[in-house]
Protein backbone atom coordinates (compact mmCIF):
# COMPACT_ATOMS: atom_id res chain seq x y z
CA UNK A 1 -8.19 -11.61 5.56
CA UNK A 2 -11.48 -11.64 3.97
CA UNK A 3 -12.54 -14.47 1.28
CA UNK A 4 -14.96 -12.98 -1.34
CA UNK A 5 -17.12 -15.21 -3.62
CA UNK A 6 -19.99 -14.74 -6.25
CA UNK A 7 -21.54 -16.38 -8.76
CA UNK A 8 -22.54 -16.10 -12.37
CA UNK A 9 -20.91 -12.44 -12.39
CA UNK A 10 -23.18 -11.15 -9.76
CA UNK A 11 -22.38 -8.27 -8.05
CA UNK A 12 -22.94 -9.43 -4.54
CA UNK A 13 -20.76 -11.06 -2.72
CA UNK A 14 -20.73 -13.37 -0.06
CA UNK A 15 -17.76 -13.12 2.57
CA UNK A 16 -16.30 -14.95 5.06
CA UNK A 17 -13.12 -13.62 7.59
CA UNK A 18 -10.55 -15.92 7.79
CA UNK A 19 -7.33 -14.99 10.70
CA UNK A 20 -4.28 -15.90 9.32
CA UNK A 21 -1.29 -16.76 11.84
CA UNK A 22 0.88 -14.15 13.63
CA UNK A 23 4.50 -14.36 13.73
CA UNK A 24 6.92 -11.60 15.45
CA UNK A 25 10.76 -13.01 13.93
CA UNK A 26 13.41 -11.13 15.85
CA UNK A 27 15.95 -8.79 14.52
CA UNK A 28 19.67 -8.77 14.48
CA UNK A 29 21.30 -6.71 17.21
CA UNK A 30 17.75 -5.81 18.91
CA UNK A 31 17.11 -8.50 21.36
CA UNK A 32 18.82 -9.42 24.60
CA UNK A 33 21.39 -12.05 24.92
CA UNK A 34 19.48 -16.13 25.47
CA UNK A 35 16.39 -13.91 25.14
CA UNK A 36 15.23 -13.65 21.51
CA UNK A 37 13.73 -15.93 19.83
CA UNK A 38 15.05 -16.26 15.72
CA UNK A 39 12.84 -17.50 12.99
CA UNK A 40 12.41 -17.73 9.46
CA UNK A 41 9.53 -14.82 9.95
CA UNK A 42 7.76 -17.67 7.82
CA UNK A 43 3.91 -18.48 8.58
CA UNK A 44 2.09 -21.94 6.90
CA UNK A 45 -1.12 -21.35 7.95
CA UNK A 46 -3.80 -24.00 6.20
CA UNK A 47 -7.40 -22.50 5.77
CA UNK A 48 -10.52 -24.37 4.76
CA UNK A 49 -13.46 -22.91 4.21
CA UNK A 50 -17.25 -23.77 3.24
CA UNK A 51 -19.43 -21.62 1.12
CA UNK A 52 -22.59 -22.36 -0.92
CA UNK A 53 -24.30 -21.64 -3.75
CA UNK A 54 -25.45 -22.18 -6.78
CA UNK A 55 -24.32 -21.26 -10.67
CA UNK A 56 -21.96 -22.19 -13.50
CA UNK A 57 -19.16 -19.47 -13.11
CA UNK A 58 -17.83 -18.75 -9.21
CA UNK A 59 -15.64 -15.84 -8.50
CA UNK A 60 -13.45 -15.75 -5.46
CA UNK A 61 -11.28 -12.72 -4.05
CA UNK A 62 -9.40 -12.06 -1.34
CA UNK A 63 -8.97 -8.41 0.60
CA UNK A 64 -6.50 -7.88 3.38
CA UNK A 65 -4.20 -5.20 4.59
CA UNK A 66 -0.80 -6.03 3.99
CA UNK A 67 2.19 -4.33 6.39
CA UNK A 68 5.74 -4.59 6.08
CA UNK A 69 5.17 -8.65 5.16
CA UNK A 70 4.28 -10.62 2.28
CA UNK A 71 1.65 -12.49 1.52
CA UNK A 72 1.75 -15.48 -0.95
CA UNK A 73 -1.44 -17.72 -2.24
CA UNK A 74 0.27 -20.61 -2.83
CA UNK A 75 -2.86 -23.49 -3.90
CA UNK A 76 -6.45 -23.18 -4.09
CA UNK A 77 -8.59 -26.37 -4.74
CA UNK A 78 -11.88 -25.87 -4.95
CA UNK A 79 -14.52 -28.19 -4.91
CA UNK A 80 -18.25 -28.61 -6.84
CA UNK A 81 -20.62 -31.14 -5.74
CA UNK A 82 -23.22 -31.65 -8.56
CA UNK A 83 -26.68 -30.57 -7.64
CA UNK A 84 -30.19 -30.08 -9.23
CA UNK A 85 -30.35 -28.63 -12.48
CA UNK A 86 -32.89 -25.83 -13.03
């Protein structure tokens, strides 16, 4: 997955990858007897990430490829720490 952010409408962006967790859930009837392993196919992978700049309006995106799962954003907090003003 790939975290996109600008600032003050720009149009270039600064990106950072992030790798999101893997998770293989087993299927019903497909895996061997005391063999497969069952799970809720579920991933809760936390990511934190540090990017800088400066302005009064930040955009953020996100780009991934997305196959045969979902993908859910589920809270963003961002942070400002007050700087120098031009």
């Amino acid at each position: 997955m790939v975290l996109k952010y600008g600032f003050d409408y720009s149009s270039n962006y600064n990106s950072q990858f992030l790798q999101l967790g893997d998770v293989n859930p087993a299927e019903y009837g497909i895996a061997e007897y005391n063999i497969g392993e069952y799970t809720a196919g579920v991933v809760f992978d936390n990511q934190k990430v540090q990017v800088g700049g400066a302005g009064n309006i930040i955009q953020l995106g996100i780009e991934t490829i997305i196959s045969d799962f979902e993908l859910s954003i589920q809270k963003l907090d961002v942070f400002c720490k007050a700087g120098r003003t031009r």
